[in-house]
C-alpha atoms as a PDB file:
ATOM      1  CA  UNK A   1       8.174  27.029  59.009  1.00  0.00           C
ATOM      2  CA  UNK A   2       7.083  23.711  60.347  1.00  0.00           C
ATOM      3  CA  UNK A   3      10.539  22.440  61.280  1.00  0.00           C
ATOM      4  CA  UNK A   4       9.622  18.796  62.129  1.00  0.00           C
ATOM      5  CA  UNK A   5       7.922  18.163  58.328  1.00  0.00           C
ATOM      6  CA  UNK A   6      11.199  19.319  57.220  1.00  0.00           C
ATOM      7  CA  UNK A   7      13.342  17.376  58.802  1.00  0.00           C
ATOM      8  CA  UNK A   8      11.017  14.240  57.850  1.00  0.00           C
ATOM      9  CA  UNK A   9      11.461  15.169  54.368  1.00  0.00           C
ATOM     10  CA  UNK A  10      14.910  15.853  55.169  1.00  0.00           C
ATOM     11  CA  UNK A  11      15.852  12.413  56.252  1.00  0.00           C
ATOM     12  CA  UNK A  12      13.556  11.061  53.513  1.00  0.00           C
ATOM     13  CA  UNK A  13      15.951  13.024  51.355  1.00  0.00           C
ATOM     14  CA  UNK A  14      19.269  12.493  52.395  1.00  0.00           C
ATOM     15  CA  UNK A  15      20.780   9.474  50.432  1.00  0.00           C
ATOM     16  CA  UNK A  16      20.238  11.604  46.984  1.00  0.00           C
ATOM     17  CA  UNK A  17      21.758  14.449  48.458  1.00  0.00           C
ATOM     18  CA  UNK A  18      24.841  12.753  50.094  1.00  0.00           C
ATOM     19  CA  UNK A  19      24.905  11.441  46.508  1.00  0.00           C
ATOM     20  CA  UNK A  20      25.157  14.920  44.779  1.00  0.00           C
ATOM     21  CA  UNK A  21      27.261  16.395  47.099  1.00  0.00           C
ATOM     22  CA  UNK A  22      29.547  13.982  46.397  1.00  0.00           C
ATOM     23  CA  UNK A  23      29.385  14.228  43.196  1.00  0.00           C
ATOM     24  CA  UNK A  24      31.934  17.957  43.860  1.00  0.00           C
ATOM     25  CA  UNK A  25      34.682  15.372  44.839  1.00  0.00           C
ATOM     26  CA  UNK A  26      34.743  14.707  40.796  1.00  0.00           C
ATOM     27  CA  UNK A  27      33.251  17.712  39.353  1.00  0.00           C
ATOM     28  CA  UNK A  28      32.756  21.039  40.096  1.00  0.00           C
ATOM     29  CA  UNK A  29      30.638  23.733  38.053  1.00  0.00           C
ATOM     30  CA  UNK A  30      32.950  26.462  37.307  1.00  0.00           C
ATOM     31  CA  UNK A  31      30.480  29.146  38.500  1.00  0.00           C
ATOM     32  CA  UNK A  32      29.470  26.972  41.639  1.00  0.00           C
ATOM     33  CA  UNK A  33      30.436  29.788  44.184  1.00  0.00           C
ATOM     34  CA  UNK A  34      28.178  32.568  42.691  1.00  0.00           C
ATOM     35  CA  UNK A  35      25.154  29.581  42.740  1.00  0.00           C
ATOM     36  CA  UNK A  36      25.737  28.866  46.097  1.00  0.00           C
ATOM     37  CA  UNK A  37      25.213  32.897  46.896  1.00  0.00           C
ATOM     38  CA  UNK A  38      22.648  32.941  45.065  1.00  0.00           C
ATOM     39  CA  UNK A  39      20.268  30.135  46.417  1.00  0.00           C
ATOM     40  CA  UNK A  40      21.696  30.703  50.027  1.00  0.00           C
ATOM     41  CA  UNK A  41      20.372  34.258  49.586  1.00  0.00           C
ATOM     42  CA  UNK A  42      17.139  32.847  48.362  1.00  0.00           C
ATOM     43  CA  UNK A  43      16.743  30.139  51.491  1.00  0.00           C
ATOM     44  CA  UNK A  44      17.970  32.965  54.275  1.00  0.00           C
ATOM     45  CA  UNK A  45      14.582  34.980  52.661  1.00  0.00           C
ATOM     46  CA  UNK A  46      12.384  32.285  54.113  1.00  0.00           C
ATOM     47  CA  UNK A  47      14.264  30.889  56.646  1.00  0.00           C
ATOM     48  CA  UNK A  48      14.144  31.470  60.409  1.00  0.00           C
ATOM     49  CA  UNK A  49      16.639  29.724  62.718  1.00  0.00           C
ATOM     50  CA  UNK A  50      15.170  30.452  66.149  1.00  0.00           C
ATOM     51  CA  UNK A  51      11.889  28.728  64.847  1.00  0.00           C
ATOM     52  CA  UNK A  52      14.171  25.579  64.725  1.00  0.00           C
ATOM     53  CA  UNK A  53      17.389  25.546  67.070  1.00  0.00           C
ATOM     54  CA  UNK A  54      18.050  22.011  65.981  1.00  0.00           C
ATOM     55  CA  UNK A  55      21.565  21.964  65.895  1.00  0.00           C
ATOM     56  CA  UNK A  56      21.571  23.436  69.481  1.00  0.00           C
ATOM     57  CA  UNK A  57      19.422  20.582  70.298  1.00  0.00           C
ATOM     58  CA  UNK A  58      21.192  17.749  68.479  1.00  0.00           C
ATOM     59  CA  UNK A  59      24.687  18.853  67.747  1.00  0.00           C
ATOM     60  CA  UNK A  60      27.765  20.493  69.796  1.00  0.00           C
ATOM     61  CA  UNK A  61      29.998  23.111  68.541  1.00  0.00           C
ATOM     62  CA  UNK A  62      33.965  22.634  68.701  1.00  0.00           C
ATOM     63  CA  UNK A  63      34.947  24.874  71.885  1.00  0.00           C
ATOM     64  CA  UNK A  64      38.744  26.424  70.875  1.00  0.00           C
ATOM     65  CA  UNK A  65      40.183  27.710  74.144  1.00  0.00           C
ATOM     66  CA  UNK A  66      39.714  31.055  72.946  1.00  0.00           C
ATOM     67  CA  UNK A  67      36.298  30.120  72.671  1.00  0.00           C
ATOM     68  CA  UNK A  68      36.134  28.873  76.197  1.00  0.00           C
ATOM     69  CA  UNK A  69      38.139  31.706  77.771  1.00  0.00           C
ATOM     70  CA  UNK A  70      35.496  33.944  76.486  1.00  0.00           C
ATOM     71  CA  UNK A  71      32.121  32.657  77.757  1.00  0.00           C
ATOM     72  CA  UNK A  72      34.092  31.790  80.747  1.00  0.00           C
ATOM     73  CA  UNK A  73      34.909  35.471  81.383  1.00  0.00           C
ATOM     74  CA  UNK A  74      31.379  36.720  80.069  1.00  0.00           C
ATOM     75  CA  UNK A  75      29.869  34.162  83.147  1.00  0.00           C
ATOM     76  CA  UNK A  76      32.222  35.207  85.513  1.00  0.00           C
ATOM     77  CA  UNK A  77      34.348  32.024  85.689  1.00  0.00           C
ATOM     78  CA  UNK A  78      37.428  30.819  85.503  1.00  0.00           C
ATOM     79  CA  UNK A  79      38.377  28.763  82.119  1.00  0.00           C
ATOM     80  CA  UNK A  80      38.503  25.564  84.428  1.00  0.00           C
ATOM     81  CA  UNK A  81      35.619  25.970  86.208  1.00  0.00           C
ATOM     82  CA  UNK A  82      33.533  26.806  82.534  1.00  0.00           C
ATOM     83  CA  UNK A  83      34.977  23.652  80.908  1.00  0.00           C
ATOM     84  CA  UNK A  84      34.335  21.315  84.073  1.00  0.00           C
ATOM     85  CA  UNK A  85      30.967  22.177  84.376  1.00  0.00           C
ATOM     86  CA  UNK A  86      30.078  22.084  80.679  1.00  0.00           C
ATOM     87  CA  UNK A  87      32.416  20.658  78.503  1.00  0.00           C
ATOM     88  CA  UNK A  88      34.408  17.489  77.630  1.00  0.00           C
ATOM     89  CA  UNK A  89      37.203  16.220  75.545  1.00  0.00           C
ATOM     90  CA  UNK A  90      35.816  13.924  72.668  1.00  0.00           C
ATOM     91  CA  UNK A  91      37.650  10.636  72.901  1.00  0.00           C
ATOM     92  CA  UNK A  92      37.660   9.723  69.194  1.00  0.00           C
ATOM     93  CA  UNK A  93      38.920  13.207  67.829  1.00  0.00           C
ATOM     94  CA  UNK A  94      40.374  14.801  70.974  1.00  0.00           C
ATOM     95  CA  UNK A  95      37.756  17.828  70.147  1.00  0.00           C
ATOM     96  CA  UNK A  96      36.350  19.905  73.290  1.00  0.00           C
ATOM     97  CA  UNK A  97      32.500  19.301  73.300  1.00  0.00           C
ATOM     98  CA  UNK A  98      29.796  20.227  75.093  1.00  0.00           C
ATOM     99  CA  UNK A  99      28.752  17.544  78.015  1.00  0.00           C
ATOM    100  CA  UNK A 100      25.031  17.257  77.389  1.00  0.00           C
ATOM    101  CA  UNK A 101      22.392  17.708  74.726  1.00  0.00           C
ATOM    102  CA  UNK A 102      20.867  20.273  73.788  1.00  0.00           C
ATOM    103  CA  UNK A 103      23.512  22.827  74.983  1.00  0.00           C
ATOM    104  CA  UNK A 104      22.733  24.076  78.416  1.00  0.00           C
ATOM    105  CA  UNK A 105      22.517  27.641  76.934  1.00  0.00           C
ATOM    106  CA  UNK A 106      19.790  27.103  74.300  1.00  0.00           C
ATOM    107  CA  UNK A 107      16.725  28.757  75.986  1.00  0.00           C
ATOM    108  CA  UNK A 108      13.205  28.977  74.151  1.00  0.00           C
ATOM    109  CA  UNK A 109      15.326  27.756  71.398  1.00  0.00           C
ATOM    110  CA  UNK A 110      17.784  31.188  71.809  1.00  0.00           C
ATOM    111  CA  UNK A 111      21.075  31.593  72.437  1.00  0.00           C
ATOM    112  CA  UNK A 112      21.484  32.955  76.383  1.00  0.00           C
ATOM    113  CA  UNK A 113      25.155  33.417  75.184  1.00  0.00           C
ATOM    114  CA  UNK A 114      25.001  34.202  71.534  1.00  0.00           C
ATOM    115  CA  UNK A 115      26.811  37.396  72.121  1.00  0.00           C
ATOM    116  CA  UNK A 116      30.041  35.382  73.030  1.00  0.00           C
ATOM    117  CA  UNK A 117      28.734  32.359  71.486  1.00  0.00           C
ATOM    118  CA  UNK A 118      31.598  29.659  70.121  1.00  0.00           C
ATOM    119  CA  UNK A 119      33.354  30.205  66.824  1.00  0.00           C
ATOM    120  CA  UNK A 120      31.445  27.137  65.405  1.00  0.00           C
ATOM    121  CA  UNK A 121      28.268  28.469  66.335  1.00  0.00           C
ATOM    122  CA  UNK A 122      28.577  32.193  64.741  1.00  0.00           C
ATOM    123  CA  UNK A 123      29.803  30.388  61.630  1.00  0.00           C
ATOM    124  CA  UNK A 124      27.060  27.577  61.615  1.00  0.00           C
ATOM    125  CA  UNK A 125      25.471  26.457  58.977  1.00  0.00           C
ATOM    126  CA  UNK A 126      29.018  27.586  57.078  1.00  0.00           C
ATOM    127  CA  UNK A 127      26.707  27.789  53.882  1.00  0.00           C
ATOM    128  CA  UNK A 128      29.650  30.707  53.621  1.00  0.00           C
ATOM    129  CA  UNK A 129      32.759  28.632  53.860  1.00  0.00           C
ATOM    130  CA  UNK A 130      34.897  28.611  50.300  1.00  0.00           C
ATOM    131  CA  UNK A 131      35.342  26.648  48.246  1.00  0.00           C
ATOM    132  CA  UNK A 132      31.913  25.232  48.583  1.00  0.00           C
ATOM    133  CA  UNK A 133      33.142  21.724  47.761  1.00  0.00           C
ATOM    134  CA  UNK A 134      35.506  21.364  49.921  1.00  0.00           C
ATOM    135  CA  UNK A 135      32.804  21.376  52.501  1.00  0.00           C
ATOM    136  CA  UNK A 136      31.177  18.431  51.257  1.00  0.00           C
ATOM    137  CA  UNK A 137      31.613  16.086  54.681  1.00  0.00           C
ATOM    138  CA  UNK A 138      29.878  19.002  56.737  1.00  0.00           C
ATOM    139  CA  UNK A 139      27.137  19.539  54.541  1.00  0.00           C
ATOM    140  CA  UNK A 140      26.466  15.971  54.585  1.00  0.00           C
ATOM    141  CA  UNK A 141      26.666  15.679  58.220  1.00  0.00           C
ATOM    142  CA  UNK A 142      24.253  18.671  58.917  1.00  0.00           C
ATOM    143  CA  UNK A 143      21.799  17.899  55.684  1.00  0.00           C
ATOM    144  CA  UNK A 144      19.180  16.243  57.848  1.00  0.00           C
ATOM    145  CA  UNK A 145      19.684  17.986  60.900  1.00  0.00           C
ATOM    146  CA  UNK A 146      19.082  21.656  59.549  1.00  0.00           C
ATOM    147  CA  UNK A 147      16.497  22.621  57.335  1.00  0.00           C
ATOM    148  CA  UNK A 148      18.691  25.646  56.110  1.00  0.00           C
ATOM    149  CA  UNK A 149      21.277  23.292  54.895  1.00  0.00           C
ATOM    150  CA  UNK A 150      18.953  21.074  53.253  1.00  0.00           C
ATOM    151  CA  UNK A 151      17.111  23.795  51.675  1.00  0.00           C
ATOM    152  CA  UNK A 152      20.400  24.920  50.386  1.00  0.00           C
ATOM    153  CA  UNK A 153      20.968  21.609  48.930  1.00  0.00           C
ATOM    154  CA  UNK A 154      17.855  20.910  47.919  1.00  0.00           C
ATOM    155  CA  UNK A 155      17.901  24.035  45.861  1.00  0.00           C
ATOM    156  CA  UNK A 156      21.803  23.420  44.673  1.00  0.00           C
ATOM    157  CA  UNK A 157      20.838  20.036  43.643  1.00  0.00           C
ATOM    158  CA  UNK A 158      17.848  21.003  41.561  1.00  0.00           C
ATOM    159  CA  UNK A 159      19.311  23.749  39.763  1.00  0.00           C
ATOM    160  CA  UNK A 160      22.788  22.341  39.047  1.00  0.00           C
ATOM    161  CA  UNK A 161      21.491  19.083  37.444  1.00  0.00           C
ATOM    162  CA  UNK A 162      19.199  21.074  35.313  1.00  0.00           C
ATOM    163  CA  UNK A 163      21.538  23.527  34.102  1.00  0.00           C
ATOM    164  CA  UNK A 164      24.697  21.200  33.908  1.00  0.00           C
ATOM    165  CA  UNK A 165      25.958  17.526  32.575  1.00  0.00           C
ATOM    166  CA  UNK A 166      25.714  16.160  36.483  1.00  0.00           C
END
């Protein structure tokens, strides 16, 4: 998987798939869920996060306090101490962030904490969340940042505009 020709492509790619993913805010194929299981199922054949770890090097997961609590425990600190060492309140959406980039706990592009990892983490790239469409602002956000999401799309794109009116 050479990561860094995909996310050149990627970014190459991303104004025509912000455009179809769009699209779901007017239409949506009736079967769109099973397609989306099936070409997820296809990428996750070829697709190795750890080879990547972009998001954990470009992005930061929403902390919930449960969230916090729990790493904070599993390093043997206090809630407090956890979120003043590593975390922050985002001004613009009042979201708890991590401080710096990439997250303190990515190392040799693993997850030192991925046992207790955030919510938003386990759940990332959310390829799984349903309805599909009403996804669409994620998707578009993480498009050129994960090659699993853009794979996804890539393929979505492809085989709904040949199989549907789109």
């Amino acid at each position: 998987m050479d990561v860094a020709k995909i996310l050149k492509a990627a970014e190459k790619d991303r104004k025509k798939l912000t455009a179809f993913l769009q699209k779901f805010d007017e239409i949506v194929p009736p079967d769109l869920s099973e397609i989306v299981e099936e070409e997820d199922r296809k990428m996750w054949a070829h697709t190795d996060c750890m080879a990547c770890a972009n998001c954990c090097k470009t992005m930061t997961p929403i902390f919930t306090e449960e969230d916090t609590a729990r790493i904070a425990a599993h390093l043997g600190m206090t809630p407090e101490a956890f979120f003043e060492q590593y975390l922050e309140v985002e001004e613009e959406t009042g979201s708890t962030i991590n401080k710096v980039f990439p997250c303190v706990f990515l190392v040799d592009n693993k997850c030192s904490i991925y046992a207790v990892r955030p919510i938003d983490c386990a759940e990332f790239p959310h390829h799984d969340k349903r309805p599909f469409d009403d996804y669409n602002e994620t998707f578009i956000q993480n498009v050129h940042r994960c090659p699993a999401t853009y794979d996804l799309v890539s393929r979505l794109k492809e085989r709904i505009e040949s199989e549907y009116d789109f």
